[in-house]
PDB file of N, CA and C in Angstrom:
ATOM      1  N   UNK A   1     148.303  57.795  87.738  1.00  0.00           N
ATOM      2  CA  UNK A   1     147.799  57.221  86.511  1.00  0.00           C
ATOM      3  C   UNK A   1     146.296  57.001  86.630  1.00  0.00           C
ATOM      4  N   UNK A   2     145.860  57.622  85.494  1.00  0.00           N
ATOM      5  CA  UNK A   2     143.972  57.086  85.371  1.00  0.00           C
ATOM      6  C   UNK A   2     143.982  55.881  84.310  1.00  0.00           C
ATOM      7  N   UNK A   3     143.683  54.786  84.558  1.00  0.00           N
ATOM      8  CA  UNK A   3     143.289  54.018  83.124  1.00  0.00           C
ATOM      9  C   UNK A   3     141.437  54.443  82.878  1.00  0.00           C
ATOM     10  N   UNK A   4     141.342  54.554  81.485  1.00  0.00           N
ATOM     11  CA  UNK A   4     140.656  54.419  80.454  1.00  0.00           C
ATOM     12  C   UNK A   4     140.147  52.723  80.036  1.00  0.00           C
ATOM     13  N   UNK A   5     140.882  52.550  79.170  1.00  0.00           N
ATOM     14  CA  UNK A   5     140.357  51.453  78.250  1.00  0.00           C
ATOM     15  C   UNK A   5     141.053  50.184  79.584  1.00  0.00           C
ATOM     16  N   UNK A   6     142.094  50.070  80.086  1.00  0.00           N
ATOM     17  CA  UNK A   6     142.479  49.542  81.531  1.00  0.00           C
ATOM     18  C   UNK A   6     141.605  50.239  82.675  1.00  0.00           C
ATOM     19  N   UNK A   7     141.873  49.252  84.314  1.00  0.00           N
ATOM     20  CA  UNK A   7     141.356  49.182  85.109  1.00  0.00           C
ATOM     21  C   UNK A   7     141.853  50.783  85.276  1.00  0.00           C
ATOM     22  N   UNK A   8     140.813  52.021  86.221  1.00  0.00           N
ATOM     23  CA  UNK A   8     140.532  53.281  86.620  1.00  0.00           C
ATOM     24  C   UNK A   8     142.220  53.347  87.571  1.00  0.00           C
ATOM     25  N   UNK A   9     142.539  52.415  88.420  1.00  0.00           N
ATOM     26  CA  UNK A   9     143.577  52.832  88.934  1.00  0.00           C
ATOM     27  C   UNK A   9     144.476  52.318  88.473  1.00  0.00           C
ATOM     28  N   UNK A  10     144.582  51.605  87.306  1.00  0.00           N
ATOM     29  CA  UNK A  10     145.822  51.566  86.476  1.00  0.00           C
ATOM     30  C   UNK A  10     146.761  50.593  87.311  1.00  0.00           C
ATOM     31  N   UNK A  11     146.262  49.456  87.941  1.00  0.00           N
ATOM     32  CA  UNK A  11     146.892  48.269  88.124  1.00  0.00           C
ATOM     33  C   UNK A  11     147.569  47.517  87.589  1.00  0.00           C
ATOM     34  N   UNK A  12     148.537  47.418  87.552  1.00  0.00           N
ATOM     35  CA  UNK A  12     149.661  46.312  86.432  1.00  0.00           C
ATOM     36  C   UNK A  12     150.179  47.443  85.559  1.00  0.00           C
ATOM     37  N   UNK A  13     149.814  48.655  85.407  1.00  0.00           N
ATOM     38  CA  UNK A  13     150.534  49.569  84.539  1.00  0.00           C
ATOM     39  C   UNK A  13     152.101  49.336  84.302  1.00  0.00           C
ATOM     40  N   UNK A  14     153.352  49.045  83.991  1.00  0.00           N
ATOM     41  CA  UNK A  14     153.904  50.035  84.411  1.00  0.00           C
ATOM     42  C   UNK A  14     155.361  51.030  83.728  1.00  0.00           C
ATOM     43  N   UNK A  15     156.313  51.777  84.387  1.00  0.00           N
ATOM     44  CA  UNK A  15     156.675  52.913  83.902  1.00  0.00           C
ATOM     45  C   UNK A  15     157.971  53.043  83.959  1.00  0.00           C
ATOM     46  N   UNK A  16     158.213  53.847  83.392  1.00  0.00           N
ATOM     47  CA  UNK A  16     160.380  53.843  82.876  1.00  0.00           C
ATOM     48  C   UNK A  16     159.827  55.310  82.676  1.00  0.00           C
ATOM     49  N   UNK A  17     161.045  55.606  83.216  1.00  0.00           N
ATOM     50  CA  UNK A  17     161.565  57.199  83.646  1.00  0.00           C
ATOM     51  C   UNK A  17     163.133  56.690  83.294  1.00  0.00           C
ATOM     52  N   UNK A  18     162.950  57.991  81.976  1.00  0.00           N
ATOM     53  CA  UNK A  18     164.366  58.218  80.992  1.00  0.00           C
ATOM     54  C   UNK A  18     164.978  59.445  81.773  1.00  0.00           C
ATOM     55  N   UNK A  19     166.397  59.053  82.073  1.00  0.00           N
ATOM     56  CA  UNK A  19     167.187  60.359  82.532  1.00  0.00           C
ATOM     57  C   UNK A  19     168.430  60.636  82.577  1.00  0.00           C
ATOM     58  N   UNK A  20     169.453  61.288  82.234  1.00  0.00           N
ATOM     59  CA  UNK A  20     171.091  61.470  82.659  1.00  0.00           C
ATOM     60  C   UNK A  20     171.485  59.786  82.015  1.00  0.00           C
ATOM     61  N   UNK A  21     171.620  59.425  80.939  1.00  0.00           N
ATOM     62  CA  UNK A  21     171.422  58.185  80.389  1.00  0.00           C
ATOM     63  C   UNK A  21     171.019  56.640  81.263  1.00  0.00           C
ATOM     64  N   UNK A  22     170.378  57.327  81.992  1.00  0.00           N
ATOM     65  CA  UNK A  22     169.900  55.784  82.970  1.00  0.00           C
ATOM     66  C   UNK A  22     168.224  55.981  83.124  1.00  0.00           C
ATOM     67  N   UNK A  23     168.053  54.517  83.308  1.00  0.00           N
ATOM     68  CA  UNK A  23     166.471  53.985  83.486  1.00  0.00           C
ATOM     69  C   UNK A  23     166.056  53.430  84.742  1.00  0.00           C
ATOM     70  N   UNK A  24     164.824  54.221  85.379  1.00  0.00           N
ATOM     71  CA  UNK A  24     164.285  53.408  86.597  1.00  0.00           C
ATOM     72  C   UNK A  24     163.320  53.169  86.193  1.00  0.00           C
ATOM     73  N   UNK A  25     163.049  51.912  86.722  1.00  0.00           N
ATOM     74  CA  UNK A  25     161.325  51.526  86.659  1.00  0.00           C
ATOM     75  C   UNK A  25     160.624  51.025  88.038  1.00  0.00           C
ATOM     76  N   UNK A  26     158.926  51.598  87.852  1.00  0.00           N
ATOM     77  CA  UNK A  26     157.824  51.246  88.781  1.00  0.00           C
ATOM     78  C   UNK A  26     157.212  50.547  88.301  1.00  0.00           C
ATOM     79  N   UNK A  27     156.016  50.030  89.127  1.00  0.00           N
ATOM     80  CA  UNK A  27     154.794  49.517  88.496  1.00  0.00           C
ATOM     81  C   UNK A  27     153.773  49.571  89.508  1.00  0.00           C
ATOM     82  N   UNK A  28     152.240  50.027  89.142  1.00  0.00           N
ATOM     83  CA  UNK A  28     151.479  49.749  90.288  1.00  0.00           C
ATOM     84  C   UNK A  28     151.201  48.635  90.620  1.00  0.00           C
ATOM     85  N   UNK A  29     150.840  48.292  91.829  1.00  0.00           N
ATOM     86  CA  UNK A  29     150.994  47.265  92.479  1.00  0.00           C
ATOM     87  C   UNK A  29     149.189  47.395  93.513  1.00  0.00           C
ATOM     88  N   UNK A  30     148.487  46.335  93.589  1.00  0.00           N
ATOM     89  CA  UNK A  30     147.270  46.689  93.949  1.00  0.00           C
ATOM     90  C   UNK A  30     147.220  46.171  95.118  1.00  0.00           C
ATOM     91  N   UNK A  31     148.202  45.612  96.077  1.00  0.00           N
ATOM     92  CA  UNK A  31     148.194  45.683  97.092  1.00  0.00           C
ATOM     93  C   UNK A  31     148.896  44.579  97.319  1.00  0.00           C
ATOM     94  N   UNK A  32     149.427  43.918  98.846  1.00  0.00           N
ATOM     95  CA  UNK A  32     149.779  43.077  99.369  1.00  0.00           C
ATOM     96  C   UNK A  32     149.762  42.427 100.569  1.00  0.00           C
ATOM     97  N   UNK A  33     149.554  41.283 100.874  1.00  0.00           N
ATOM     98  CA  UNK A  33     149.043  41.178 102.613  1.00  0.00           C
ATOM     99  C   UNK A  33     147.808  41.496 102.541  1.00  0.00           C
ATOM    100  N   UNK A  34     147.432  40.808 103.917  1.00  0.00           N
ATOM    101  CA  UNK A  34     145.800  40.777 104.392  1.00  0.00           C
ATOM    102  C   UNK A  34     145.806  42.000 104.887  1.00  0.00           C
ATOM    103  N   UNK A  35     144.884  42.505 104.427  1.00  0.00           N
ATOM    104  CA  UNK A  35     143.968  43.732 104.757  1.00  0.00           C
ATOM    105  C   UNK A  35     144.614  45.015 104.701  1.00  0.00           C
ATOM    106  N   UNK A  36     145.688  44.936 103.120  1.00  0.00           N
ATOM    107  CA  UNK A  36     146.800  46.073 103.361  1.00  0.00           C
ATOM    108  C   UNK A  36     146.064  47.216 102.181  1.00  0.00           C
ATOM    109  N   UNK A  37     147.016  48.081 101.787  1.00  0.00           N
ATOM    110  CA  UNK A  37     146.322  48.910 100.793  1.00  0.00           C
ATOM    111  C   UNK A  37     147.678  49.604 100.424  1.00  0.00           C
ATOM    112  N   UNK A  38     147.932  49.530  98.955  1.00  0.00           N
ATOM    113  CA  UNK A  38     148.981  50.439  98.169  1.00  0.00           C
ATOM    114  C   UNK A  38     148.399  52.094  97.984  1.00  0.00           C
ATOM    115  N   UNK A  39     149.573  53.099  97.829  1.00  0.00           N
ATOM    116  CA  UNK A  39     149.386  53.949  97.357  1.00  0.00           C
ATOM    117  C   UNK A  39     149.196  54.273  95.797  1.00  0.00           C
ATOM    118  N   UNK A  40     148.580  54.824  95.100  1.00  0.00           N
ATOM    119  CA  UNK A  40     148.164  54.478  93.346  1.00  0.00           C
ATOM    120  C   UNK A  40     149.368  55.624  93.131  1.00  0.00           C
ATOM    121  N   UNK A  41     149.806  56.361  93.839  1.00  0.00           N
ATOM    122  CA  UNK A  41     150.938  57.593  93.557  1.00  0.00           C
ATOM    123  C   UNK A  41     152.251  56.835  93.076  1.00  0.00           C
ATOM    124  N   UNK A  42     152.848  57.132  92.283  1.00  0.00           N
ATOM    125  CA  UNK A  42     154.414  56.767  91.995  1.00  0.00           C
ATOM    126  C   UNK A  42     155.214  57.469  91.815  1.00  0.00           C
ATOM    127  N   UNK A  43     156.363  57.345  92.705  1.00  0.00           N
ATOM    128  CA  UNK A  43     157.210  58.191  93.095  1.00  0.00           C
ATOM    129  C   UNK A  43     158.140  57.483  92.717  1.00  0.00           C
ATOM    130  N   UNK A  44     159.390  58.847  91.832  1.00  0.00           N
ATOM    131  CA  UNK A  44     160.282  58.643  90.922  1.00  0.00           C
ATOM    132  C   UNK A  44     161.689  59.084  91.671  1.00  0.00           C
ATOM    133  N   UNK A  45     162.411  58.712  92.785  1.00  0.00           N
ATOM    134  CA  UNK A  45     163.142  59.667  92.931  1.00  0.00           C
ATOM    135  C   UNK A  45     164.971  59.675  91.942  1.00  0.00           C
ATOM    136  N   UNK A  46     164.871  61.044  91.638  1.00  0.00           N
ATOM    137  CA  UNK A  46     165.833  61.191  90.944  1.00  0.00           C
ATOM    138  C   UNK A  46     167.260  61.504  90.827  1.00  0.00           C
ATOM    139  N   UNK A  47     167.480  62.224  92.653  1.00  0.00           N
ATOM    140  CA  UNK A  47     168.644  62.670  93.157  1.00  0.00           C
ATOM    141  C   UNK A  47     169.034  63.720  91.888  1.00  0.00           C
ATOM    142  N   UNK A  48     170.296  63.712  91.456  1.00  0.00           N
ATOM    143  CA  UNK A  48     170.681  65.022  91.143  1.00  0.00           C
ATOM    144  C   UNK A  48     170.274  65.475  89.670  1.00  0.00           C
ATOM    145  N   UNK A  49     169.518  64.319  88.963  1.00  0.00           N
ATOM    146  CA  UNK A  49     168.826  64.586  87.262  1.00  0.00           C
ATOM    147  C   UNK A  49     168.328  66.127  87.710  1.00  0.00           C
ATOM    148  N   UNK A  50     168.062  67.038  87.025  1.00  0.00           N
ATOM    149  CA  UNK A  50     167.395  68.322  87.030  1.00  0.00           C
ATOM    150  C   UNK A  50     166.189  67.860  86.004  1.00  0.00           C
ATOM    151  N   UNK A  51     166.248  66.838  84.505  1.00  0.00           N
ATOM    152  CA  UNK A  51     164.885  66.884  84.578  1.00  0.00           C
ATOM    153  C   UNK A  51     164.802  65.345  83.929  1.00  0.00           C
ATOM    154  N   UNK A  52     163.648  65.167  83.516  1.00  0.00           N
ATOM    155  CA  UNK A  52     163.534  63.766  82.650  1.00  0.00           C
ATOM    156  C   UNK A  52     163.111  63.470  81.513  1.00  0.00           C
ATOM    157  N   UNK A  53     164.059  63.260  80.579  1.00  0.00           N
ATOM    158  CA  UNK A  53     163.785  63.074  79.318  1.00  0.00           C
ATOM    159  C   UNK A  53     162.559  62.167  78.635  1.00  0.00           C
ATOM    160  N   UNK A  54     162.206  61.297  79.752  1.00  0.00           N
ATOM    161  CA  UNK A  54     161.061  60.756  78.570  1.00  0.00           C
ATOM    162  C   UNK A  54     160.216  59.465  80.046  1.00  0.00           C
ATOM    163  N   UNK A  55     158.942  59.978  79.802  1.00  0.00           N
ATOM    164  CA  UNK A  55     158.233  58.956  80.768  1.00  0.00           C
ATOM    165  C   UNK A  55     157.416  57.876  79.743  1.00  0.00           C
ATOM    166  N   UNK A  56     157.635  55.994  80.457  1.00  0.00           N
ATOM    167  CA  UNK A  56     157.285  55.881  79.358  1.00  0.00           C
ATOM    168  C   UNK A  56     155.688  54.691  80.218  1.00  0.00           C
ATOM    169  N   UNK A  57     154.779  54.751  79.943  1.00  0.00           N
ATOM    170  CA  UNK A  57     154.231  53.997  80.157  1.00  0.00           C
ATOM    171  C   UNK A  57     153.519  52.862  79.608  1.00  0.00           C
ATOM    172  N   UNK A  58     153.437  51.422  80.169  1.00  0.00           N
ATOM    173  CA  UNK A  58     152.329  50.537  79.701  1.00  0.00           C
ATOM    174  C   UNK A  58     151.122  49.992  80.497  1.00  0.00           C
ATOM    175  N   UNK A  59     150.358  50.409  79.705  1.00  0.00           N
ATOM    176  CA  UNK A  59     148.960  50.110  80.361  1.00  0.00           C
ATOM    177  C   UNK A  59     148.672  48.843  80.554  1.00  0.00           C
ATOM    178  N   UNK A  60     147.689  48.546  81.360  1.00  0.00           N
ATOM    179  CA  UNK A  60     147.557  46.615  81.404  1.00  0.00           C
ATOM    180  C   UNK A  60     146.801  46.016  79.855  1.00  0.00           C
ATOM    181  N   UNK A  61     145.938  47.459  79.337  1.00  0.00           N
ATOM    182  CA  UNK A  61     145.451  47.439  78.080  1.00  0.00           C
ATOM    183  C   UNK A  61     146.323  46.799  77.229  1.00  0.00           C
ATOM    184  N   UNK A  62     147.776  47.247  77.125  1.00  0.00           N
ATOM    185  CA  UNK A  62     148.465  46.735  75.780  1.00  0.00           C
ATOM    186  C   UNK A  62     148.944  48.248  75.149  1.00  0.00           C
ATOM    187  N   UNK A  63     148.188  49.324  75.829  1.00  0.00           N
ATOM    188  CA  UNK A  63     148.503  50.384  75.065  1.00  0.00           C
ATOM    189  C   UNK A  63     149.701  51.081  75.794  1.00  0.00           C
ATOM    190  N   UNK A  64     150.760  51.597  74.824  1.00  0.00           N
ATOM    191  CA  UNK A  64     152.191  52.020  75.500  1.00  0.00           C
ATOM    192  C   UNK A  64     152.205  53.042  74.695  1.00  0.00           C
ATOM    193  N   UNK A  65     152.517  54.395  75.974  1.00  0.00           N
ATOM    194  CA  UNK A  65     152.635  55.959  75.569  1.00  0.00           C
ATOM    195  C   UNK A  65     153.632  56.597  76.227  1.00  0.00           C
ATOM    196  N   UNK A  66     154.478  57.446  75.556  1.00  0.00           N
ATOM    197  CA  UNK A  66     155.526  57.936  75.656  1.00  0.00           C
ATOM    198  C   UNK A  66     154.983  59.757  76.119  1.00  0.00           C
ATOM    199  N   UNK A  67     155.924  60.323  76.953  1.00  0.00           N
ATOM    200  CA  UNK A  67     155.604  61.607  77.020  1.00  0.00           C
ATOM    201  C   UNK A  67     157.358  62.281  77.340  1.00  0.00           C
ATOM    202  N   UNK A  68     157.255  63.172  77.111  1.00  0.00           N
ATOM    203  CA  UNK A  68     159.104  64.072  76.762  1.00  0.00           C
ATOM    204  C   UNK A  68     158.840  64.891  77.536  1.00  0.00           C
ATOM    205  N   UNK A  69     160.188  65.526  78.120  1.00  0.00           N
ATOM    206  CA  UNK A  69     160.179  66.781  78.681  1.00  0.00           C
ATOM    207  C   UNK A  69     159.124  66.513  79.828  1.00  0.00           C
ATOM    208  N   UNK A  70     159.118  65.855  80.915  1.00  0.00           N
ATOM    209  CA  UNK A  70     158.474  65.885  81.990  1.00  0.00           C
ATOM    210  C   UNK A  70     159.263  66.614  83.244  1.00  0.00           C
ATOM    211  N   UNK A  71     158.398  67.418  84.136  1.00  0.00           N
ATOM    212  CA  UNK A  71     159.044  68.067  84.822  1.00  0.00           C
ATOM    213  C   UNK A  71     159.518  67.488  86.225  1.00  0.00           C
ATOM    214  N   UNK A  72     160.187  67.799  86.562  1.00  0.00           N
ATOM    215  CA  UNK A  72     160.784  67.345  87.830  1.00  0.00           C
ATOM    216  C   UNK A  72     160.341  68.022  89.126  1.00  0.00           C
ATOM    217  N   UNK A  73     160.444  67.318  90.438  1.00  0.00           N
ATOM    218  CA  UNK A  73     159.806  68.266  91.177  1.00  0.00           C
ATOM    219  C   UNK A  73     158.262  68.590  91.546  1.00  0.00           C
ATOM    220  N   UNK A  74     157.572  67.802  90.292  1.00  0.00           N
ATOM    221  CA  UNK A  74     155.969  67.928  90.253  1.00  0.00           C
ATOM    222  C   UNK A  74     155.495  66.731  90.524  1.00  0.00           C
ATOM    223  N   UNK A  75     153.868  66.899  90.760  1.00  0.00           N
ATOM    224  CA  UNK A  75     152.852  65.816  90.732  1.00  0.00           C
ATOM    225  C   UNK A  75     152.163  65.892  89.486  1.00  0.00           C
ATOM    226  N   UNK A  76     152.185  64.762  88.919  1.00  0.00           N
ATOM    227  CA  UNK A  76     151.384  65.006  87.675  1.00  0.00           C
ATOM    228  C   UNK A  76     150.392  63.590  87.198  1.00  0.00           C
ATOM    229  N   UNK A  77     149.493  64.120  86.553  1.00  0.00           N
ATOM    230  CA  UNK A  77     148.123  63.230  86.638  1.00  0.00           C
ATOM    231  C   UNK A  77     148.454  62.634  84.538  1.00  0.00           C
ATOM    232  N   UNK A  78     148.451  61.226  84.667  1.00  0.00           N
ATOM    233  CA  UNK A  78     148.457  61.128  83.389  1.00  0.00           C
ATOM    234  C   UNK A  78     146.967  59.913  82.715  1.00  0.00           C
ATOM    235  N   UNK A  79     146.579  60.422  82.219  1.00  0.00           N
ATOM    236  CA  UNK A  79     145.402  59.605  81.973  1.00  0.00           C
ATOM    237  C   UNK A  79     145.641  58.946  80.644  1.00  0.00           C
ATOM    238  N   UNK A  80     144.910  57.345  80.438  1.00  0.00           N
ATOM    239  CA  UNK A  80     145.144  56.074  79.490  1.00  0.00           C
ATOM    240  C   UNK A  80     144.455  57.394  78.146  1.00  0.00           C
ATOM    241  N   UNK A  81     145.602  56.904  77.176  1.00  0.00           N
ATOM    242  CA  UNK A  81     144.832  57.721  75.980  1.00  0.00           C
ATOM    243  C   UNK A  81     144.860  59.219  75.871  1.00  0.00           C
ATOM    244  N   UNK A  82     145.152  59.893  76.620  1.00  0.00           N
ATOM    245  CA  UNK A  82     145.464  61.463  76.260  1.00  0.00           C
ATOM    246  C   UNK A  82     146.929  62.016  76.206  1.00  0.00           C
ATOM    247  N   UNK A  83     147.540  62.723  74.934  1.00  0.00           N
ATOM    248  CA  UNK A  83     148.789  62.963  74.585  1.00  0.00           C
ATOM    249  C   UNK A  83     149.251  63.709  75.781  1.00  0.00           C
ATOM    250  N   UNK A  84     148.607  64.540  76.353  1.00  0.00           N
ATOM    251  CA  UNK A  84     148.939  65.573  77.608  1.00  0.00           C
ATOM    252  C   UNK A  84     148.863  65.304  79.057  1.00  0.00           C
ATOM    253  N   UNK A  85     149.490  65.661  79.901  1.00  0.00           N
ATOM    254  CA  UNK A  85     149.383  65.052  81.029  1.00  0.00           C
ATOM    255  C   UNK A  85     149.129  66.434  81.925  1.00  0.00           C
ATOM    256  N   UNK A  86     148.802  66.301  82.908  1.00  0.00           N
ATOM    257  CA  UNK A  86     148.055  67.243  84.148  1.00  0.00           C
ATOM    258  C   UNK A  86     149.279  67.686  85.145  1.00  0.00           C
ATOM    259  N   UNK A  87     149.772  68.938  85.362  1.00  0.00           N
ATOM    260  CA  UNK A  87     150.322  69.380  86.499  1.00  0.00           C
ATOM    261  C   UNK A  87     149.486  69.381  87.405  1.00  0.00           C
ATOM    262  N   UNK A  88     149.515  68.814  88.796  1.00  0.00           N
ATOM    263  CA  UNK A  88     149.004  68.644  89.778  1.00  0.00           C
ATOM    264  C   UNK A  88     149.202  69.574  90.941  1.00  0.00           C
ATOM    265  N   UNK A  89     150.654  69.358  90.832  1.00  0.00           N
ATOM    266  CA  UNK A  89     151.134  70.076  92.201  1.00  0.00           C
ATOM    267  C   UNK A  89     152.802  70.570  91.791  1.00  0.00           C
ATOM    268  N   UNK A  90     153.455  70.989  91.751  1.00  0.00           N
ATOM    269  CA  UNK A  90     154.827  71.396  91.964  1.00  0.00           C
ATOM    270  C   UNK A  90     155.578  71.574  93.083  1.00  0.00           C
ATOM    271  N   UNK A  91     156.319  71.189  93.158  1.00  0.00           N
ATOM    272  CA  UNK A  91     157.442  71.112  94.949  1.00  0.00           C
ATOM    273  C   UNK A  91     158.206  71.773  94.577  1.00  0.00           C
ATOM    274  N   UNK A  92     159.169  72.250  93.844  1.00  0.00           N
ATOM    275  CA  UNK A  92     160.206  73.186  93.521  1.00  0.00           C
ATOM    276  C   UNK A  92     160.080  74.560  94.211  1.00  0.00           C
ATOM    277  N   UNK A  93     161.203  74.569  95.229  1.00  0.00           N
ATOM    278  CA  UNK A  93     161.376  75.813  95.770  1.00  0.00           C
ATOM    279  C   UNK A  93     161.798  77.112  94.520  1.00  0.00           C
ATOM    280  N   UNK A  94     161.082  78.270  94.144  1.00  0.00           N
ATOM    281  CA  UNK A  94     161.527  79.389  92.692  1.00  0.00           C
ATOM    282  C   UNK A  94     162.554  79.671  93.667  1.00  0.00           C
ATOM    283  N   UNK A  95     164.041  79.999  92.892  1.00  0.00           N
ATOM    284  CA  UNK A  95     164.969  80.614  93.464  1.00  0.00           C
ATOM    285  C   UNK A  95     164.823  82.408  93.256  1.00  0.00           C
ATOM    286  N   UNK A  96     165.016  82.618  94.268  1.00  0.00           N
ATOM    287  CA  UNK A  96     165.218  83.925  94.308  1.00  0.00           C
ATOM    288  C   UNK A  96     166.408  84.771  93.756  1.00  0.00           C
ATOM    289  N   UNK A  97     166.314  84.825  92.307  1.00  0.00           N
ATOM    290  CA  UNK A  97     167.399  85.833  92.337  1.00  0.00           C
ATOM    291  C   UNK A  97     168.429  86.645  92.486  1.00  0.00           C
ATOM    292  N   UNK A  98     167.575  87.164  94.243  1.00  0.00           N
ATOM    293  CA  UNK A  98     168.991  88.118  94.742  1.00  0.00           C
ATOM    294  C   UNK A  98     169.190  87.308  95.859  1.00  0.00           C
ATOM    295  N   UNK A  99     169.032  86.081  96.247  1.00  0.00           N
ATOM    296  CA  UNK A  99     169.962  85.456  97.215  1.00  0.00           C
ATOM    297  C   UNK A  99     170.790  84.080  96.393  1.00  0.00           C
ATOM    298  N   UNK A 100     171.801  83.590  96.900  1.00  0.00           N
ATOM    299  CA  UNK A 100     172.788  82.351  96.345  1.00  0.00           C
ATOM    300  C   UNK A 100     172.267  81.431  96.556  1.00  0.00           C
TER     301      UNK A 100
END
């Protein structure tokens, strides 16, 4: 997450991941303990969903944005205020075709 009109690393954000009719939620977290440091990455794991119907986020702004059809398997960059979000990286092994 980038915040915009919220703090750049999007502290207090946080997020619901719609899937297979169930809801998990994160939130960033800006750290804990003396002299510790969080990761700003959030990791969704989904076990056997193939994909996720709807990511939903709230900013510390007040501003709450919805995005559909998010892919599974990827890293993706979502910034405060833009309808589109960034493929980053993809982990999905492509199946090959001619093997099972």
């Amino acid at each position: 997450l980038v915040g915009t009109e919220s703090n750049r690393d999007a502290i207090g954000s946080r997020l619901m991941v719609a899937c297979g009719g169930k809801q998990v939620y994160q939130h960033v977290d800006g750290g804990s303990g003396f002299g510790s440091m969080n990761s700003r990455t959030i990791h969704f794991g989904l076990g056997p969903y193939p994909a996720i119907d709807s990511l939903n986020v709230d900013w510390p702004s007040g501003r709450h944005q919805v995005w559909q059809n998010v892919p599974v398997d990827t890293r993706i960059e979502v910034v405060e205020g833009k309808t589109e979000f960034q493929v980053l990286e993809h982990f999905g092994q492509a199946k090959d075709p001619g093997r099972p």
